[in-house]
Protein backbone atom coordinates (compact mmCIF):
# COMPACT_ATOMS: atom_id res chain seq x y z
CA UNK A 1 -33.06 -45.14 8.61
CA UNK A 2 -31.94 -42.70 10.56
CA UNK A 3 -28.86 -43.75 12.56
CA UNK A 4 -26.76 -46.70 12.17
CA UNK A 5 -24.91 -48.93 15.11
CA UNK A 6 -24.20 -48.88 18.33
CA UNK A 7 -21.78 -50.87 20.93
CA UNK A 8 -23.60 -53.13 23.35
CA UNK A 9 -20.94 -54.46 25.35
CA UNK A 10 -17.64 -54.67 25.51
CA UNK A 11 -16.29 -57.16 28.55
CA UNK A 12 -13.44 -59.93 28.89
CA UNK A 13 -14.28 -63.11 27.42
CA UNK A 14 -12.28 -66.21 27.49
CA UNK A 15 -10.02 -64.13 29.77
CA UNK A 16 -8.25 -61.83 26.53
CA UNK A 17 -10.24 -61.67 23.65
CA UNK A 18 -12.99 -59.05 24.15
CA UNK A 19 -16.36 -59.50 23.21
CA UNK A 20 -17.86 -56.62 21.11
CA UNK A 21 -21.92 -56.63 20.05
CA UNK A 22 -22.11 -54.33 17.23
CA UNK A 23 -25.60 -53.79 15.33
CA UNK A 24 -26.93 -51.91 12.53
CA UNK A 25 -29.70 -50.69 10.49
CA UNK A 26 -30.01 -52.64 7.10
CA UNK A 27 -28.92 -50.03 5.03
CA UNK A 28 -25.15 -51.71 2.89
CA UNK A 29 -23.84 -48.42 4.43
CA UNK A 30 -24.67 -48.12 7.79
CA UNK A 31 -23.66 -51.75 7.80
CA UNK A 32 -20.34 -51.35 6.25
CA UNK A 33 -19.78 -48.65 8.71
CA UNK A 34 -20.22 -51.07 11.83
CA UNK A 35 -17.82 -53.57 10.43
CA UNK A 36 -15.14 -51.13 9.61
CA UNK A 37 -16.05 -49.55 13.35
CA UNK A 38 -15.44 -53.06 15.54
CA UNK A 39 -12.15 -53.51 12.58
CA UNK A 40 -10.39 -50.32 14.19
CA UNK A 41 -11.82 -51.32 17.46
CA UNK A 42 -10.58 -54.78 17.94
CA UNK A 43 -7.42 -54.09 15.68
CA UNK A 44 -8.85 -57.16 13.43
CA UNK A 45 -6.91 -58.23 10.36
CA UNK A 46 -9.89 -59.86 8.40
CA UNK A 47 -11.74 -57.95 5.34
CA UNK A 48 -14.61 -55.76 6.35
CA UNK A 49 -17.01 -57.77 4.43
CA UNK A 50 -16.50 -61.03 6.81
CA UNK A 51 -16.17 -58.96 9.63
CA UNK A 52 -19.74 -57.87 8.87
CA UNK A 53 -21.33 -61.26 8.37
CA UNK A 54 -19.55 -62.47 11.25
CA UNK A 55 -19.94 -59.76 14.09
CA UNK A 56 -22.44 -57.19 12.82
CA UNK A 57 -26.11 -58.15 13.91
CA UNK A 58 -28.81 -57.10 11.95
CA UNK A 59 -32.72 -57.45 11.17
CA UNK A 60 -35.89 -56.57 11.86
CA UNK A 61 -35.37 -56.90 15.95
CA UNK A 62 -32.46 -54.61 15.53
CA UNK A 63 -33.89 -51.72 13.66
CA UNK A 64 -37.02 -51.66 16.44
CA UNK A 65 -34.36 -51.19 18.75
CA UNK A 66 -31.85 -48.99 17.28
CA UNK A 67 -35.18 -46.69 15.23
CA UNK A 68 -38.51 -46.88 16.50
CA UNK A 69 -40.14 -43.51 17.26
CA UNK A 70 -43.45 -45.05 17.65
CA UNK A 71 -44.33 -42.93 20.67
CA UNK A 72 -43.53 -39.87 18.65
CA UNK A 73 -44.92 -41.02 15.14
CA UNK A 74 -48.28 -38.92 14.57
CA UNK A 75 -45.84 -35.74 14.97
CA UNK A 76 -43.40 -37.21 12.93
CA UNK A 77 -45.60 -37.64 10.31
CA UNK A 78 -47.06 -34.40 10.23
CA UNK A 79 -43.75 -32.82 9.97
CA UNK A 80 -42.68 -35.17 7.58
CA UNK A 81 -45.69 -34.66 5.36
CA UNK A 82 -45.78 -30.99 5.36
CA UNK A 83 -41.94 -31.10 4.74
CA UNK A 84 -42.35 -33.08 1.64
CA UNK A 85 -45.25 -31.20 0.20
CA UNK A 86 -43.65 -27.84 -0.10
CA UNK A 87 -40.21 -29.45 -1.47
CA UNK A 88 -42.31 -30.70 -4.47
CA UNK A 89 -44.00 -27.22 -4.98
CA UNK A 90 -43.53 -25.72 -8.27
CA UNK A 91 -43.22 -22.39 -6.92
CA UNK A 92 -39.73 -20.08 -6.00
CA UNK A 93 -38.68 -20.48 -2.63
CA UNK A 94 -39.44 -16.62 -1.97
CA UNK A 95 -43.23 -17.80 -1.68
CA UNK A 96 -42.19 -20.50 0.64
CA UNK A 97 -41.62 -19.11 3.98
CA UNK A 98 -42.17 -21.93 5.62
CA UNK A 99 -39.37 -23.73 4.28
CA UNK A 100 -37.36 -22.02 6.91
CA UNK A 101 -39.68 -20.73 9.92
CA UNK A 102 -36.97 -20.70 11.90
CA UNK A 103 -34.71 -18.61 9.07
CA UNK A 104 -32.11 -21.21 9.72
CA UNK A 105 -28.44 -19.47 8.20
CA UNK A 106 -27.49 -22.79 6.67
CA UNK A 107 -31.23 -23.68 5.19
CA UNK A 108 -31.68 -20.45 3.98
CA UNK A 109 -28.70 -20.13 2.05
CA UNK A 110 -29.35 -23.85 0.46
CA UNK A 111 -33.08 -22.67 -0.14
CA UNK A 112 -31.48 -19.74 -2.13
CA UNK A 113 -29.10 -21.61 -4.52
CA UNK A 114 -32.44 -23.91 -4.98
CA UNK A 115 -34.45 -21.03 -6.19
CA UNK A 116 -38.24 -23.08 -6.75
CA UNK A 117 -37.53 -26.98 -5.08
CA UNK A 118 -39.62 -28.97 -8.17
CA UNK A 119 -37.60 -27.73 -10.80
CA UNK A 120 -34.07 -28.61 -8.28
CA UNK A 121 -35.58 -32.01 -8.38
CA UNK A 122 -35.88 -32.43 -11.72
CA UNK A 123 -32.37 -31.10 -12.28
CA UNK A 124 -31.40 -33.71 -9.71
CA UNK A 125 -33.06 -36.31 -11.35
CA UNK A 126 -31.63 -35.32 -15.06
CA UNK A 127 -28.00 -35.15 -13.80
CA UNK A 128 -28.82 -38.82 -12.29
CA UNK A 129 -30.03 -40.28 -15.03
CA UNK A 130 -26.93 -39.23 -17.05
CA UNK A 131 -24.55 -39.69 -14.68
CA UNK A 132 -26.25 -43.68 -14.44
CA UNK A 133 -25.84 -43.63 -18.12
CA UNK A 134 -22.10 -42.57 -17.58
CA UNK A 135 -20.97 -44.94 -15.40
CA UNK A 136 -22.59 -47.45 -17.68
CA UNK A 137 -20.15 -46.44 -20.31
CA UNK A 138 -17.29 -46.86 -18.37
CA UNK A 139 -14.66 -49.21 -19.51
CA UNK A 140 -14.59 -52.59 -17.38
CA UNK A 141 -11.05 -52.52 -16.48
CA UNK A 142 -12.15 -49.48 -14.51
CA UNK A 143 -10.56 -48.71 -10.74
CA UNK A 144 -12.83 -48.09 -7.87
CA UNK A 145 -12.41 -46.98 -4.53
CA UNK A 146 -11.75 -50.31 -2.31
CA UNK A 147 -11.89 -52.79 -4.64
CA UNK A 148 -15.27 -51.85 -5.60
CA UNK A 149 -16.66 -53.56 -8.74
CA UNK A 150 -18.01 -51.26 -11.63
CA UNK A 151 -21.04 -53.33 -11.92
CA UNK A 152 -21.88 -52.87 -8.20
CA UNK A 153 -20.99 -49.12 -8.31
CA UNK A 154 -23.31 -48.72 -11.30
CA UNK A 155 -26.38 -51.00 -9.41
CA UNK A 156 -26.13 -48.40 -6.74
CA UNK A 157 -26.92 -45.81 -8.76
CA UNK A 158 -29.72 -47.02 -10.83
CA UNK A 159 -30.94 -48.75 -7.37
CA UNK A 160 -30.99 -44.73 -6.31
CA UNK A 161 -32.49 -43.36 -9.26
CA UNK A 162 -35.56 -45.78 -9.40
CA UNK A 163 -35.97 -45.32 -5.19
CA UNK A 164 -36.05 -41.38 -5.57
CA UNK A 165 -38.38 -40.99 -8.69
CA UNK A 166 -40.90 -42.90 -10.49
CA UNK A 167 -41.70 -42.04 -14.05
CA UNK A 168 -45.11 -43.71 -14.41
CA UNK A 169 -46.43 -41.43 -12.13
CA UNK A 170 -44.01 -38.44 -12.83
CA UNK A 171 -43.53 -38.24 -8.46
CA UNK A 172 -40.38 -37.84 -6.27
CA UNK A 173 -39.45 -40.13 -3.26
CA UNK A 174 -38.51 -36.41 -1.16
CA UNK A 175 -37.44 -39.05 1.84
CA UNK A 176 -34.80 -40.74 -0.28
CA UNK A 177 -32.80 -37.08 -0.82
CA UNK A 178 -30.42 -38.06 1.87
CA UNK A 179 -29.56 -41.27 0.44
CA UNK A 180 -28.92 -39.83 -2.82
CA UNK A 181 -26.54 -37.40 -1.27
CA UNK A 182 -24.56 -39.89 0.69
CA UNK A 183 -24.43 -41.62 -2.95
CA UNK A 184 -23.19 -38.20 -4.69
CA UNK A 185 -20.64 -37.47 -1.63
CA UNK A 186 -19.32 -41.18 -2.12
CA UNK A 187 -18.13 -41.37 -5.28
CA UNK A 188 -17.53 -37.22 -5.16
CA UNK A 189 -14.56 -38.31 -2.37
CA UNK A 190 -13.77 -41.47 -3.52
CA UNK A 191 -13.98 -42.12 -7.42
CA UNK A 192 -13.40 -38.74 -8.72
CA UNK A 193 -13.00 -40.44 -12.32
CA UNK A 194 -12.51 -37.90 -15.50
CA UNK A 195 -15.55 -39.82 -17.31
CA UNK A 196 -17.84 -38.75 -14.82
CA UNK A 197 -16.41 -35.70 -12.64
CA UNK A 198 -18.49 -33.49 -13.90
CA UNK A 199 -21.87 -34.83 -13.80
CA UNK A 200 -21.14 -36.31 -10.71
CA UNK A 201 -19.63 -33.26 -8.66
CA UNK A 202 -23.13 -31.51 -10.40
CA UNK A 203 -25.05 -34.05 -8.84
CA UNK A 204 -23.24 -33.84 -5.60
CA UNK A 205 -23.98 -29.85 -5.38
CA UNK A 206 -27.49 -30.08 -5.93
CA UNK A 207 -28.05 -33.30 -3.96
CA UNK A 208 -26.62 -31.28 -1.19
CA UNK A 209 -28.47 -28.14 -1.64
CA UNK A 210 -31.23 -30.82 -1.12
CA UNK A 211 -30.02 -32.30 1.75
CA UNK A 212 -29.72 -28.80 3.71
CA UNK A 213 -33.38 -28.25 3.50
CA UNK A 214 -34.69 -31.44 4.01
CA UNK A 215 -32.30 -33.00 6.87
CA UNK A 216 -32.20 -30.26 9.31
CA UNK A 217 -36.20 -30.28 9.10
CA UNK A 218 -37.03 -33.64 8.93
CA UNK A 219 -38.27 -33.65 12.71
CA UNK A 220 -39.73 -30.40 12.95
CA UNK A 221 -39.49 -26.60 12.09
CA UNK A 222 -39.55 -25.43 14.94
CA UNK A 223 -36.74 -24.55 17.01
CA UNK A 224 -38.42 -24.35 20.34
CA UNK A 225 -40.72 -27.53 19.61
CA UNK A 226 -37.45 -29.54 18.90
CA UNK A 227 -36.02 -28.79 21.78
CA UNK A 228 -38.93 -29.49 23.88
CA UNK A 229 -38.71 -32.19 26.38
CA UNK A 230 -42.17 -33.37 25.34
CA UNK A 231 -41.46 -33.77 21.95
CA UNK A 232 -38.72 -36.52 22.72
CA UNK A 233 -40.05 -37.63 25.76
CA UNK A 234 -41.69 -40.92 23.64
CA UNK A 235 -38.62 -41.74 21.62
CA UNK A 236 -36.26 -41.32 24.54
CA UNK A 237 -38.39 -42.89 27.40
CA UNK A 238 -38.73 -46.00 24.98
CA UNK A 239 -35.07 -46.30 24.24
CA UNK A 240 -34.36 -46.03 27.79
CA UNK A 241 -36.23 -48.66 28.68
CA UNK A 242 -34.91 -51.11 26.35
CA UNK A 243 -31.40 -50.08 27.24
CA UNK A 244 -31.21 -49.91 31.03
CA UNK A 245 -31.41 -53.92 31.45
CA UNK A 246 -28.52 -54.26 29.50
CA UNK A 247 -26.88 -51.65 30.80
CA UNK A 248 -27.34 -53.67 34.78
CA UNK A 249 -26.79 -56.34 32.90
CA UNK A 250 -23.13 -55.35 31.79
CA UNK A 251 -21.49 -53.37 34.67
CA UNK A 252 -21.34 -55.79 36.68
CA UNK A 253 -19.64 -57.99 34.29
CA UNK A 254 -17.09 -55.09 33.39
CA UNK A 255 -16.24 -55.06 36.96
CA UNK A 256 -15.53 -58.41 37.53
CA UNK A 257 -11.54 -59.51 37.72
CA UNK A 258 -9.68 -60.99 34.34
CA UNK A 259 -9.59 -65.11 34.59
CA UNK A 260 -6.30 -66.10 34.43
């Protein structure tokens, strides 16, 4: 997915309390984001957890609305499929110029601490697999970040490892590099543990190296073609659409006087 939650409304209901509509993608993350969003919004006191099954909507409804690029798929795909076909070539990056067209400061300088993209994927994939083993060795009694269990810390990292490789067919999931970062820059903020630093702060570097290639890219490479009105014109004509009735819908509303 590629973005998260937004705010629908926020009005007066029942005269004081106000009534937030928060939805998400299905992704835990984005998810626990939107909870921990309308907590520090509404000043709540419960856990994030019930706040999410209580005010955070979610679904297949919701991610139509909050991520279809249907009108803009075919390029998409193109981009996406091109992208992904040079990130798994054996080859050093110097033979690659079309990594970075554009000669993009940032990708260029992630490209170069790559040096050829299959073999930084199989480093990737190593440093997982031992880091999963890792955090399977880890005592029980061991601390997380918010009150995170060990056994749910180590099920997100297998869940990662099988998502972004297969070994039956020896082939790399390129989309699921982002997710694998977030993973990496996680735990690399949150559960520095001594076990684990430093697989995990390798796995973090090279995850992001990743990242810096393939986010920035991931809708086109060209600079001019992504910011063509054309190119958007299908994604944001859509989402305009499905927005602007609720948008009449809630103005009025806001404007009205509080019940007393």
């Amino acid at each position: 997915m590629c973005m998260c939650m937004c705010v629908s409304s926020v009005f007066p209901y029942h005269g004081t309390e106000p009534s937030v509509q928060v939805y998400s993608s299905e992704e835990g993350r984005v998810q626990t984001t939107a909870a921990a969003f309308a907590k520090g919004l509404l000043a709540l006191d419960g856990e994030v957890p019930a706040i999410l099954v209580s005010l955070v909507r979610k679904g297949p409804v919701v991610n139509d609305w909050l991520d279809d690029c249907s009108k803009a798929k075919a390029e998409l795909k193109k981009v996406k499929e091109k992208l992904h076909r040079m990130v798994i070539e054996d080859k050093d990056v110097s033979e690659l110029p079309d990594l970075n067209p554009e000669n993009v400061h940032s990708v260029a300088a992630a490209l170069q601490r790559i040096g050829n993209p299959r073999a930084a994927l199989y480093r990737l994939k190593n440093l997982m697999v031992t880091l999963d083993r890792e955090i399977g060795e880890l005592p029980p009694s061991t601390q997380l970040y918010d009150k995170e269990l060990l056994q749910q810390m180590h099920e997100r990292w297998t869940k990662g490892l099988t998502e972004f490789y297969d070994p039956d067919t020896d082939t790399f999931n390129v989309s699921k590099i982002p997710d694998v970062f977030d993973l990496a820059r996680y735990d690399y903020c949150h559960n520095p543990l001594e076990a684990i630093q430093t697989t995990l702060t390798a796995t973090f570097v090279q995850a992001r190296d990743l990242a810096h290639v393939v986010v920035p890219q991931g809708w086109t490479f060209s600079i001019p073609t992504l910011l063509c009105p054309c190119f958007f014109r299908g994604i944001g004509s859509f989402r305009a659409s499905v927005h602007r009735p609720q948008i009449h819908c809630d103005f009025p509303i806001m404007e009205m006087p509080l019940s007393i």
